[in-house]
N, C-alpha and C. Protein backbone atom coordinates (compact mmCIF):
# COMPACT_ATOMS: atom_id res chain seq x y z
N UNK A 1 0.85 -1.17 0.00
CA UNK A 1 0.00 0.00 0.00
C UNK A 1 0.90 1.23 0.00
N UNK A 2 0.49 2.25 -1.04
CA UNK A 2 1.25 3.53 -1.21
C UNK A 2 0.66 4.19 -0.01
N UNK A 3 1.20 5.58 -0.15
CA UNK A 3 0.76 6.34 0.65
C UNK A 3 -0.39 7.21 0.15
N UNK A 4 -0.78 6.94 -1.48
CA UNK A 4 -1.87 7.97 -1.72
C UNK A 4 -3.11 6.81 -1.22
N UNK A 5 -2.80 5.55 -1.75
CA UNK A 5 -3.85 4.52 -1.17
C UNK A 5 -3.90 4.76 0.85
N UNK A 6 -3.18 5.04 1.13
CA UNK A 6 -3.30 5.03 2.56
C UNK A 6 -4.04 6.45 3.14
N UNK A 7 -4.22 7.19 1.74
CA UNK A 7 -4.76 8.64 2.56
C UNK A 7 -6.01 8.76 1.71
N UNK A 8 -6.75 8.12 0.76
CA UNK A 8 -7.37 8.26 0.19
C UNK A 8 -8.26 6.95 -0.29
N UNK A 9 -8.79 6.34 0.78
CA UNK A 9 -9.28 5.20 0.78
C UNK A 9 -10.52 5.66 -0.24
N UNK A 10 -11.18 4.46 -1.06
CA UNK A 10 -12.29 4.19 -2.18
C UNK A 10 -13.15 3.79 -1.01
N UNK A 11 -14.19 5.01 -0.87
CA UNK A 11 -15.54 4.41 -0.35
C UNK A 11 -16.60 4.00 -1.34
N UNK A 12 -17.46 2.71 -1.10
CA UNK A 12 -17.98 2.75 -1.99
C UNK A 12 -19.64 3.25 -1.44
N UNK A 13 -20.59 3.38 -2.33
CA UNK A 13 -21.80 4.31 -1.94
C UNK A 13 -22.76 3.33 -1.30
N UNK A 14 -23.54 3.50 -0.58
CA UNK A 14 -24.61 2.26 -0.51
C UNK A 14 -25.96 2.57 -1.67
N UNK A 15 -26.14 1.81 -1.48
CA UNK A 15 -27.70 1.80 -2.16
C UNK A 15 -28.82 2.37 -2.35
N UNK A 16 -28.60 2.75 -0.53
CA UNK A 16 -29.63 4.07 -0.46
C UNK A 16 -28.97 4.97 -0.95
N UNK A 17 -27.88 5.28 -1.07
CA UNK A 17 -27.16 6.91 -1.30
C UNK A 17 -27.19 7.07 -2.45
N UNK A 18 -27.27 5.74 -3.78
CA UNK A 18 -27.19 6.05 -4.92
C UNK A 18 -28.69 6.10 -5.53
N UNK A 19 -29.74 5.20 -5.06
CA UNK A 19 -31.13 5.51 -5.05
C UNK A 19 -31.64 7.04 -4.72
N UNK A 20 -31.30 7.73 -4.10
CA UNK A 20 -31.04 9.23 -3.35
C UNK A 20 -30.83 9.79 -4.64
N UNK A 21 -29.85 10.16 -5.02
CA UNK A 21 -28.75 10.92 -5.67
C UNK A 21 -29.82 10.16 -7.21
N UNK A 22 -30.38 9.30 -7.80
CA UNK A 22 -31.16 8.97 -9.19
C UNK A 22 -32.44 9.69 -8.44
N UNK A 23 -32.78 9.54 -7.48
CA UNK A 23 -34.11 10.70 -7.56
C UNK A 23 -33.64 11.82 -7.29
N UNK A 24 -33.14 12.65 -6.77
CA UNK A 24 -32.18 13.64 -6.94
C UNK A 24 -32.36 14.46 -8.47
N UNK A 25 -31.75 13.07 -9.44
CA UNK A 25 -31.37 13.77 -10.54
C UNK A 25 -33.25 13.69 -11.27
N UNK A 26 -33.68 12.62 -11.13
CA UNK A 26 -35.04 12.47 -11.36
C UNK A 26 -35.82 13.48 -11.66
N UNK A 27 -35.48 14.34 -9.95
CA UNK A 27 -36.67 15.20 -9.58
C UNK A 27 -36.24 16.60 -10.71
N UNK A 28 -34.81 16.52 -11.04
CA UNK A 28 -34.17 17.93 -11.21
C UNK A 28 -34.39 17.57 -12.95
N UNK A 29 -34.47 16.90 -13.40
CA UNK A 29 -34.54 16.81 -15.24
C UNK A 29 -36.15 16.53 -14.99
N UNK A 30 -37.22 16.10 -14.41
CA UNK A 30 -38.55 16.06 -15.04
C UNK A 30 -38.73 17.76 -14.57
N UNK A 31 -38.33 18.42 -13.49
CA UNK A 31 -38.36 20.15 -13.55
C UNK A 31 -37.56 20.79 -14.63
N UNK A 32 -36.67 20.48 -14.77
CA UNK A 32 -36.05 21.05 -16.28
C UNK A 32 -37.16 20.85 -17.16
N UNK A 33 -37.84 20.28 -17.55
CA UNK A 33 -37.87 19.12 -18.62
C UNK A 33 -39.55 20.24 -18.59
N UNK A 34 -40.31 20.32 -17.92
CA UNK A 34 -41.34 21.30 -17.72
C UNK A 34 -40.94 22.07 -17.69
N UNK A 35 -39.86 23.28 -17.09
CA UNK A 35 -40.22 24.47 -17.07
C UNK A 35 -39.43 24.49 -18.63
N UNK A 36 -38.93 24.08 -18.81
CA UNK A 36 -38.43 24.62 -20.36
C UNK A 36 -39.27 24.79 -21.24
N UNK A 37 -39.84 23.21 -21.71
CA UNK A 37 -40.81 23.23 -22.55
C UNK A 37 -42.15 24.25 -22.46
N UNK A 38 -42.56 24.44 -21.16
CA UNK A 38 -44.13 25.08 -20.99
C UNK A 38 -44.00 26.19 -20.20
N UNK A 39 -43.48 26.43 -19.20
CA UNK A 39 -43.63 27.97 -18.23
C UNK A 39 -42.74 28.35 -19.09
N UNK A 40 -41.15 28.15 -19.11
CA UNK A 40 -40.37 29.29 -19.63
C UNK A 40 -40.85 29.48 -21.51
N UNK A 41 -40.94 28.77 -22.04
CA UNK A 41 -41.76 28.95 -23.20
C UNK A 41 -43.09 30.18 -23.27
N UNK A 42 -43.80 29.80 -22.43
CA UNK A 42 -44.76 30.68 -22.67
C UNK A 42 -44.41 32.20 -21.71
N UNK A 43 -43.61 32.29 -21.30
CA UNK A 43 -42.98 33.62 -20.36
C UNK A 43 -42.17 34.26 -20.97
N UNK A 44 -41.48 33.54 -22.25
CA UNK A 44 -40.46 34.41 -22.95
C UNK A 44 -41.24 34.64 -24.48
N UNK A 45 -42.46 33.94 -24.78
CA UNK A 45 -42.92 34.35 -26.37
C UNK A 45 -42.12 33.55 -27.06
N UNK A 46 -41.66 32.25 -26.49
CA UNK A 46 -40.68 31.46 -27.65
C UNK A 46 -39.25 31.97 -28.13
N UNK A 47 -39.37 32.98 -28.04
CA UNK A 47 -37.83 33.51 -28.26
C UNK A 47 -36.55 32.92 -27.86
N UNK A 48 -35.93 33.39 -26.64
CA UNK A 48 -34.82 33.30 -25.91
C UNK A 48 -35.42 31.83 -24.55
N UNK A 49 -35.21 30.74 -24.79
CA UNK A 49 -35.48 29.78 -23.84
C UNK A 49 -34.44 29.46 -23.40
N UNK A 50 -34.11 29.84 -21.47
CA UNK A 50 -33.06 29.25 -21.15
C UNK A 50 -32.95 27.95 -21.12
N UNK A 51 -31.69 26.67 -21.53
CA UNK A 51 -31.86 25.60 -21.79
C UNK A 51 -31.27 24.93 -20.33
N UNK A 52 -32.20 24.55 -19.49
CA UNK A 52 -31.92 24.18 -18.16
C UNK A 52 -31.49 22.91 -18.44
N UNK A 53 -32.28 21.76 -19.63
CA UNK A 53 -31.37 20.62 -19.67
C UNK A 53 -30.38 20.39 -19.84
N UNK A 54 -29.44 21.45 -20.72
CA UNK A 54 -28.36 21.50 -20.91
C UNK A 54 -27.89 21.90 -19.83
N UNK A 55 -27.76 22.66 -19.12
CA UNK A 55 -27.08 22.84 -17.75
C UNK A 55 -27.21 21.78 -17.05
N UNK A 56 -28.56 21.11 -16.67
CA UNK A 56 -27.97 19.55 -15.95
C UNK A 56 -27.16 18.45 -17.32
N UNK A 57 -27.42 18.48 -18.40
CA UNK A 57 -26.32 17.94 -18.84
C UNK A 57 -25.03 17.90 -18.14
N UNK A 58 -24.87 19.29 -18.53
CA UNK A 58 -23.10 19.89 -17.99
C UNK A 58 -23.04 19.51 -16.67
N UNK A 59 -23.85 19.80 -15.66
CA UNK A 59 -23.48 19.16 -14.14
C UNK A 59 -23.38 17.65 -14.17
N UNK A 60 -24.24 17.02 -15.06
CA UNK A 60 -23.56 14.99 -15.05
C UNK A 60 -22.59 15.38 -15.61
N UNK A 61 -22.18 15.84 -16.84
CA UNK A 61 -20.65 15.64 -17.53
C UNK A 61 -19.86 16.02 -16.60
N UNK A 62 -20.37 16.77 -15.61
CA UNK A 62 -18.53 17.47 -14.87
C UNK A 62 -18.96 16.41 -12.99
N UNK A 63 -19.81 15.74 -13.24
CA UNK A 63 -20.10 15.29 -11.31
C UNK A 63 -19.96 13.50 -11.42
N UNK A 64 -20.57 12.97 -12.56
CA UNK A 64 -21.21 11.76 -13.25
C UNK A 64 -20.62 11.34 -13.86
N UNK A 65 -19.42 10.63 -13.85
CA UNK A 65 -18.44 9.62 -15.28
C UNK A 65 -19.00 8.35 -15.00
N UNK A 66 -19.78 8.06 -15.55
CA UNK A 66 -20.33 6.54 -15.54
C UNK A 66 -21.57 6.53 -16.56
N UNK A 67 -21.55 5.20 -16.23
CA UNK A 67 -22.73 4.43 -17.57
C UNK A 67 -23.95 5.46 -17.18
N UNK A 68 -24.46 5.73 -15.83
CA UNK A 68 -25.33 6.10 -15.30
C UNK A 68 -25.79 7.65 -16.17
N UNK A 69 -24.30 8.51 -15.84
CA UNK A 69 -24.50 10.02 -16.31
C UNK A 69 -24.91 10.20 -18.00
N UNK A 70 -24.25 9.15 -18.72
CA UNK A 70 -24.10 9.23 -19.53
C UNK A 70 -25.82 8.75 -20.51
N UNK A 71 -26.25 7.57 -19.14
CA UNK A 71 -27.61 7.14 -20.11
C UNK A 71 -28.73 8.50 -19.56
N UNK A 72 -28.50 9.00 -18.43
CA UNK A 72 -29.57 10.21 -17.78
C UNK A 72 -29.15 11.19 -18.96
N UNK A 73 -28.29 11.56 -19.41
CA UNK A 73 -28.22 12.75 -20.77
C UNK A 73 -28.92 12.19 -21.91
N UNK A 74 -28.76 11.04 -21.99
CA UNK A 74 -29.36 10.55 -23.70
C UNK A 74 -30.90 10.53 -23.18
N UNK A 75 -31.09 9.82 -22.36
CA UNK A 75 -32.81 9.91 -21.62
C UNK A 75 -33.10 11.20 -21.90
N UNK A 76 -32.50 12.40 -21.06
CA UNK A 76 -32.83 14.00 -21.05
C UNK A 76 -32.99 14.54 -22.75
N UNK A 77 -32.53 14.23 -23.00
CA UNK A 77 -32.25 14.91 -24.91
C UNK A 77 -33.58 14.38 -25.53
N UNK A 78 -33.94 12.68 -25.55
CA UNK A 78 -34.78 12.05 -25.98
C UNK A 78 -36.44 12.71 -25.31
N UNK A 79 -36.13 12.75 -24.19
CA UNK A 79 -37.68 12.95 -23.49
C UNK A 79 -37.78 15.21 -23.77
N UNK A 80 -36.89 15.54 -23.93
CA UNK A 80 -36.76 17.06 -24.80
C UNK A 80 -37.32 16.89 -25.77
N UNK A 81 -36.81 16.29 -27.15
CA UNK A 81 -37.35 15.73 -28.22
C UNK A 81 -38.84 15.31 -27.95
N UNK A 82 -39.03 14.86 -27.29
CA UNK A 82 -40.73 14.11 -27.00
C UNK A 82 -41.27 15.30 -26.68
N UNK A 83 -41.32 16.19 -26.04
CA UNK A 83 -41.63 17.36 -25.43
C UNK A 83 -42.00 18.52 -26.55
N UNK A 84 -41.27 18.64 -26.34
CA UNK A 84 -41.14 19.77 -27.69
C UNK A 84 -41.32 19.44 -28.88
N UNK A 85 -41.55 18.55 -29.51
CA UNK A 85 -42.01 18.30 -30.43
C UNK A 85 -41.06 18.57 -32.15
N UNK A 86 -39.97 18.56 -31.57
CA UNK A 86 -38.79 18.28 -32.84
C UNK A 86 -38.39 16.82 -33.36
N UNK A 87 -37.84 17.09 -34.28
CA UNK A 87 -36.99 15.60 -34.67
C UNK A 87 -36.44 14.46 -33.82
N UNK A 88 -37.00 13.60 -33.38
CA UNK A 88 -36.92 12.56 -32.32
C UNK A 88 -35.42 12.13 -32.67
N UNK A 89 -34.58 12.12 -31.75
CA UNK A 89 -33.07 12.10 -31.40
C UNK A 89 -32.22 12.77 -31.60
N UNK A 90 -32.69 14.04 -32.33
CA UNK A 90 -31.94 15.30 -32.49
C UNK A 90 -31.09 16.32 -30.99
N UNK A 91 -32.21 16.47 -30.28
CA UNK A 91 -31.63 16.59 -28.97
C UNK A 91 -30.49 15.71 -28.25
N UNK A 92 -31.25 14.25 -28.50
CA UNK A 92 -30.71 13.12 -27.86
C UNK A 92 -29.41 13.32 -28.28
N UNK A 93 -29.31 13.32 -29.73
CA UNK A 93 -27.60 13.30 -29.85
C UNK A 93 -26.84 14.72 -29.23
N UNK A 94 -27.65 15.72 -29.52
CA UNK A 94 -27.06 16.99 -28.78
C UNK A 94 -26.73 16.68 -27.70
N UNK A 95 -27.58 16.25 -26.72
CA UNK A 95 -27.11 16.39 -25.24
C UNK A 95 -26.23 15.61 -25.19
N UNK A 96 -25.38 14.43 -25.08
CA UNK A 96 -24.97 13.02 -25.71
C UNK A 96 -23.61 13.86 -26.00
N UNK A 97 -23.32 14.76 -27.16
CA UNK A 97 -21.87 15.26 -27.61
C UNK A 97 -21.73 16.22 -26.61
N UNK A 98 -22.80 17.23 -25.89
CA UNK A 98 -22.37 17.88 -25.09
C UNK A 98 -21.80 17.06 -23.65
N UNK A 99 -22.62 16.38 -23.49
CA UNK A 99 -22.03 15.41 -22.25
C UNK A 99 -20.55 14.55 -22.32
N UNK A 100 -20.12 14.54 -23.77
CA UNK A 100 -18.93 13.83 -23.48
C UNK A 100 -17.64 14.74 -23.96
N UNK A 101 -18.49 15.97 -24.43
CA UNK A 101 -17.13 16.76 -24.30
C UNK A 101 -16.87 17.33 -23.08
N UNK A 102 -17.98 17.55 -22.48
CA UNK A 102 -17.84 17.87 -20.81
C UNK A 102 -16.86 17.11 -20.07
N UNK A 103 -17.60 15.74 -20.10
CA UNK A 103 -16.63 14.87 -19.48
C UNK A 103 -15.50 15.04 -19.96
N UNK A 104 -14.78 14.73 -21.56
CA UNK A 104 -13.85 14.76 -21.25
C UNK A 104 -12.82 16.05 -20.75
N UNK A 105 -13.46 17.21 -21.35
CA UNK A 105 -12.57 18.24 -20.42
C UNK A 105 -12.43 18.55 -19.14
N UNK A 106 -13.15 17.54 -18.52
CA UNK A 106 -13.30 17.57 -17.34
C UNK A 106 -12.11 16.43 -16.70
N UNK A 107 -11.63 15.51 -17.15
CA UNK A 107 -10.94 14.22 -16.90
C UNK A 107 -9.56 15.09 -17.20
N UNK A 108 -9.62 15.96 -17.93
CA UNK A 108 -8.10 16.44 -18.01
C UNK A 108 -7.99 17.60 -17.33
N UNK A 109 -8.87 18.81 -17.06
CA UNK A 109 -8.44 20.49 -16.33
C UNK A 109 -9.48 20.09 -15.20
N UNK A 110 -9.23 21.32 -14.75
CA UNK A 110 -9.73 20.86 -12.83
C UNK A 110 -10.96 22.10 -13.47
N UNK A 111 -11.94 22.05 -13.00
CA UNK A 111 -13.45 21.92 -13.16
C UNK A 111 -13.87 21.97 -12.01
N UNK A 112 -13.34 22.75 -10.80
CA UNK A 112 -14.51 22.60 -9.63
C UNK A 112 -14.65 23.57 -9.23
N UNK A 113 -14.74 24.91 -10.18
CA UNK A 113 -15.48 26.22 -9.66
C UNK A 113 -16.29 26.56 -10.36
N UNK A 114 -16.67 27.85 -10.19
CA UNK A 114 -18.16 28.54 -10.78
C UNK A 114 -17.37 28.85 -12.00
N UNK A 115 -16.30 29.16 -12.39
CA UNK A 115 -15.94 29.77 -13.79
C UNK A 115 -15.94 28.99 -14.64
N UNK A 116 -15.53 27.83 -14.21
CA UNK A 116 -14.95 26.70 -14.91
C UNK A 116 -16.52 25.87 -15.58
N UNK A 117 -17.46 25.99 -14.71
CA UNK A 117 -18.56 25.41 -14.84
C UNK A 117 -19.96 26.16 -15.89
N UNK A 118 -19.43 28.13 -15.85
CA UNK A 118 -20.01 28.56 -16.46
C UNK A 118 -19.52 28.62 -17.91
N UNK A 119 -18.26 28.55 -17.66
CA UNK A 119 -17.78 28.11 -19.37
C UNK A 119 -18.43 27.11 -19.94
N UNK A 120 -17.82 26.21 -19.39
CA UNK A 120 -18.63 24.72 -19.88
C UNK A 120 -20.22 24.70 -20.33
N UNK A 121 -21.04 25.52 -19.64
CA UNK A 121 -22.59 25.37 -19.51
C UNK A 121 -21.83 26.59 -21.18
N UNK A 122 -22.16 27.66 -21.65
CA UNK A 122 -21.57 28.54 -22.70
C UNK A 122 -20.91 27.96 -23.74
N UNK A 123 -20.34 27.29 -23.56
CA UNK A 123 -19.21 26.65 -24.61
C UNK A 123 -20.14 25.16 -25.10
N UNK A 124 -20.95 24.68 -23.88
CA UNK A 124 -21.59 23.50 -24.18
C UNK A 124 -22.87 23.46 -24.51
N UNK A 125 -23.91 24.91 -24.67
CA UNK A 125 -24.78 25.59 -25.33
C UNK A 125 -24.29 25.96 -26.64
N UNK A 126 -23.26 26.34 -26.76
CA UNK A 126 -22.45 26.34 -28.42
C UNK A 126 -22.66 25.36 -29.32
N UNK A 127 -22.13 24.20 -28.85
CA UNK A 127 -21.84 22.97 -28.90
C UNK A 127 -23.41 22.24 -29.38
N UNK A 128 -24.47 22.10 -28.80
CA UNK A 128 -25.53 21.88 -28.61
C UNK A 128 -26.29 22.12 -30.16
N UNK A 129 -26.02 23.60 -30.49
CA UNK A 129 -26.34 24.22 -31.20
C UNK A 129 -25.93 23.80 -32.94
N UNK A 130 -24.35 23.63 -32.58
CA UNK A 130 -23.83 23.64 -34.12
C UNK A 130 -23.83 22.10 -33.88
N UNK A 131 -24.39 21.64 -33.33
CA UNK A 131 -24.58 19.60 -33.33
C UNK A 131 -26.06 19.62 -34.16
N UNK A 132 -26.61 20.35 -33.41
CA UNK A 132 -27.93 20.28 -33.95
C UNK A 132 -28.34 20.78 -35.76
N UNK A 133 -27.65 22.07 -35.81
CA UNK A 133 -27.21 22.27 -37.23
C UNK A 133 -26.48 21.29 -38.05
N UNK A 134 -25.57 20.93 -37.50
CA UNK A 134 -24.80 19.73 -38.49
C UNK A 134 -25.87 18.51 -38.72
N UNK A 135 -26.51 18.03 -37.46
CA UNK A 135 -27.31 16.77 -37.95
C UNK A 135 -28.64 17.01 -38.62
N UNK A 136 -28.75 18.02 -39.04
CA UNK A 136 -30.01 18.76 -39.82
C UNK A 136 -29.47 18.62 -41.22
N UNK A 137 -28.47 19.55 -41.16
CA UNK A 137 -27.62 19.35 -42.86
C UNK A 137 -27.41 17.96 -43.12
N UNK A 138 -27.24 17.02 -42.39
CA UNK A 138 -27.05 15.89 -42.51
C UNK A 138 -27.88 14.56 -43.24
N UNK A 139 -29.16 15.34 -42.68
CA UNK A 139 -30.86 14.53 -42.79
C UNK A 139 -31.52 15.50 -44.00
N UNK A 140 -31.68 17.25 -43.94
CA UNK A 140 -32.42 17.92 -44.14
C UNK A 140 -31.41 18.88 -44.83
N UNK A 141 -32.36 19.42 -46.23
CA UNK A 141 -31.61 20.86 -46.65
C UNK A 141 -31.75 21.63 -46.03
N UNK A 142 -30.43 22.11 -45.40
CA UNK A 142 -29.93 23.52 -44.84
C UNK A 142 -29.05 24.39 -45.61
N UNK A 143 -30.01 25.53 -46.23
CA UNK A 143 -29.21 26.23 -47.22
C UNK A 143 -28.07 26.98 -46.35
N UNK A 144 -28.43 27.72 -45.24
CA UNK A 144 -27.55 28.41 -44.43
C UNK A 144 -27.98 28.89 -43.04
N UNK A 145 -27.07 29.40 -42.38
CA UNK A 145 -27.98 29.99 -40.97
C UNK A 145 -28.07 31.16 -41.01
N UNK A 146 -29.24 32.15 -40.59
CA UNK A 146 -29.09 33.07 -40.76
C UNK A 146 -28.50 34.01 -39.33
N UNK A 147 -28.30 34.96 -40.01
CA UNK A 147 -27.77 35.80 -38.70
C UNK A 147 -28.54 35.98 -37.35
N UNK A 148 -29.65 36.31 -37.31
CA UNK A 148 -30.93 35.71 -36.31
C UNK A 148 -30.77 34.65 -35.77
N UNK A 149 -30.55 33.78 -36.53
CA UNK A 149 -30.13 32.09 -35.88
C UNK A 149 -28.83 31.76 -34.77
N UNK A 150 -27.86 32.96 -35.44
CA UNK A 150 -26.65 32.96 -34.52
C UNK A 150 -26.39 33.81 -33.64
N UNK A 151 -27.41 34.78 -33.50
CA UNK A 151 -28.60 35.63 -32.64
C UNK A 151 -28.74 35.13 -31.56
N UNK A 152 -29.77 34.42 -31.67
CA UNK A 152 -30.66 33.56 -30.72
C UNK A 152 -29.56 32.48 -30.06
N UNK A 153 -28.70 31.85 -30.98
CA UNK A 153 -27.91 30.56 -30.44
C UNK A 153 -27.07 31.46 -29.23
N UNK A 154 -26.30 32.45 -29.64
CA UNK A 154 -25.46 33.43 -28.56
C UNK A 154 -25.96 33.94 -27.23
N UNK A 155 -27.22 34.17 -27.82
CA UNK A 155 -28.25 34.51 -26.30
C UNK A 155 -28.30 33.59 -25.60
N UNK A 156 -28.66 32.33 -25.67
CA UNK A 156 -29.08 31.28 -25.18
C UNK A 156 -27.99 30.77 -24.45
N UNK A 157 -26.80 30.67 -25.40
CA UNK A 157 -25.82 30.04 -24.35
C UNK A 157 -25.59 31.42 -23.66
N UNK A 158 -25.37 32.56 -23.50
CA UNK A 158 -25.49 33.40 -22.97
C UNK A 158 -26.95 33.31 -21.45
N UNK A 159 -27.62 32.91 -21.90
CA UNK A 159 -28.61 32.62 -20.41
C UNK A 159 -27.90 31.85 -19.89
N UNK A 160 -27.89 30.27 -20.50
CA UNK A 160 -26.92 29.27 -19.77
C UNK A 160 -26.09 29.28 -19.02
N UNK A 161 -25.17 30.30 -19.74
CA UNK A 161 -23.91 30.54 -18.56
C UNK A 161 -24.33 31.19 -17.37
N UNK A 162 -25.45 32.01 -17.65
CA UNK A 162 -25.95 33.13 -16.32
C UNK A 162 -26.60 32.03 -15.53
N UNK A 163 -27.27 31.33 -15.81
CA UNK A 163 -28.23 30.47 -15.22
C UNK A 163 -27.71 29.26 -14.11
N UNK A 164 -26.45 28.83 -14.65
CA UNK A 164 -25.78 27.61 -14.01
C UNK A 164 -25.22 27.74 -13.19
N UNK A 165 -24.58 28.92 -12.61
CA UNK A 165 -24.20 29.32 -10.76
C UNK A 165 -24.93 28.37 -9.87
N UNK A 166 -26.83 29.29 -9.87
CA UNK A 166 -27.90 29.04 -9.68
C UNK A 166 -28.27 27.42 -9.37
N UNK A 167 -28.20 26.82 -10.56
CA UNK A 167 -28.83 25.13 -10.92
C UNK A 167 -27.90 24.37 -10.19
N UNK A 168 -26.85 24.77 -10.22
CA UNK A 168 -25.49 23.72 -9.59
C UNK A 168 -25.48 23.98 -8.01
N UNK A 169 -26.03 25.31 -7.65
CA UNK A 169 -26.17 25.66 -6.01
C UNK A 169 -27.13 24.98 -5.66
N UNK A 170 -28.20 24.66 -6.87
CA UNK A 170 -29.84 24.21 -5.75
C UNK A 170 -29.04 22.65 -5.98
N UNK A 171 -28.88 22.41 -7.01
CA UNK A 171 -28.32 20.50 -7.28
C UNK A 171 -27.27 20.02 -5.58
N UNK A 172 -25.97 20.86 -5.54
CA UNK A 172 -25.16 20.66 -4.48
C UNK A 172 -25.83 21.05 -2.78
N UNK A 173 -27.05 21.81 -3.14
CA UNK A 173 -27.89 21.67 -2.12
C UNK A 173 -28.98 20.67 -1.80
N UNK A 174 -29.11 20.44 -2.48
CA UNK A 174 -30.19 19.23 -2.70
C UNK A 174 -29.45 17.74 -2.67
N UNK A 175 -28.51 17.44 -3.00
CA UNK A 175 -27.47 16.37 -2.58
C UNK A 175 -26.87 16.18 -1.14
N UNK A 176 -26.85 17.61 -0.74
CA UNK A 176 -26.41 17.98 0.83
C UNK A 176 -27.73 17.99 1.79
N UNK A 177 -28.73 18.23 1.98
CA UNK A 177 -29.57 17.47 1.67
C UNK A 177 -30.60 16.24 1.93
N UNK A 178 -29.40 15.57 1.58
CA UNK A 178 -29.70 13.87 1.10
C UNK A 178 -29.07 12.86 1.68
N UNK A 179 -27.57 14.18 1.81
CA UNK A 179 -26.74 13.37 2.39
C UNK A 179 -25.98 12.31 1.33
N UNK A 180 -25.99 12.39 0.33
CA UNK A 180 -25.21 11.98 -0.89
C UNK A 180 -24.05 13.03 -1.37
N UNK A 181 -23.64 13.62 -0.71
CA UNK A 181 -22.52 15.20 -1.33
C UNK A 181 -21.31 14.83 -0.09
């Protein structure tokens, strides 16, 4: 036994703590998952919708490296898609590339402050965006985007980043809590 093994023992979680922590995330993507689609929709006129799933995306990509985080993002994207009423797996794959570029920039730079996290939510609203454009051109003629389009995409990750201080304080409160943090 080294000495990092001797100072840094692997606890593992119980059952209840990880049952906890899936309703946890449960409770926090079927509230995303409504206020996006229907209150914040009808409060903004459709315009500018902050994308709260994507921000819990980004909190599994940067909290969640496992089979687990990874199937709760493709679930979240898919049941978006159902919601809203777009191209069924279009989201799914969005959230899906945003979640594993998260992760991986997360496996290599240290990621455990508010800056680091509001980039990510900004950079991973970017991301979201030109995924979703590419798999359109992909399926569907897309003559071009218009300037409006890159408008709206800038705003949005622009809420995102404002928004995710917020989502990650109630999440790390709500884990604390639970007693899972």
């Amino acid at each position: 036994m080294n000495l990092y093994q001797a100072t840094h023992a692997q606890v593992t979680p119980s059952l209840a703590s990880e049952l906890r922590l899936f309703g946890i995330y449960c409770a926090a993507g079927i509230l995303a998952l409504l206020l996006q689609t229907t209150v914040l929709h009808q409060l903004t006129g459709g315009r500018v919708i902050p994308d709260l799933v994507l921000i819990l995306c980004v909190y599994l990509g940067l909290h969640e490296h496992n089979v687990a985080g990874v199937t709760g993002v493709f679930l979240l994207g898919y049941l978006l898609d159902s919601f809203s009423g777009s191209l069924v797996g279009l989201n799914a794959f969005a959230m899906t590339t945003v979640y594993v570029v998260v992760y991986l920039a997360s496996r290599r730079l240290w990621m455990d402050n508010a800056l680091s996290a509001v980039a990510m939510a900004f950079l991973g609203s970017l991301l979201k965006g030109v995924a979703i454009v590419v798999a359109l051109a992909a399926y569907l003629t897309v003559d071009r985007v218009t300037f409006q389009a890159a408008q709206i995409l800038l705003a949005e990750a622009l809420l995102a980043a404002a928004l995710t201080p917020g989502v990650f304080a109630i999440l790390r409160r709500a884990k604390r809590f639970a007693g899972v943090a």
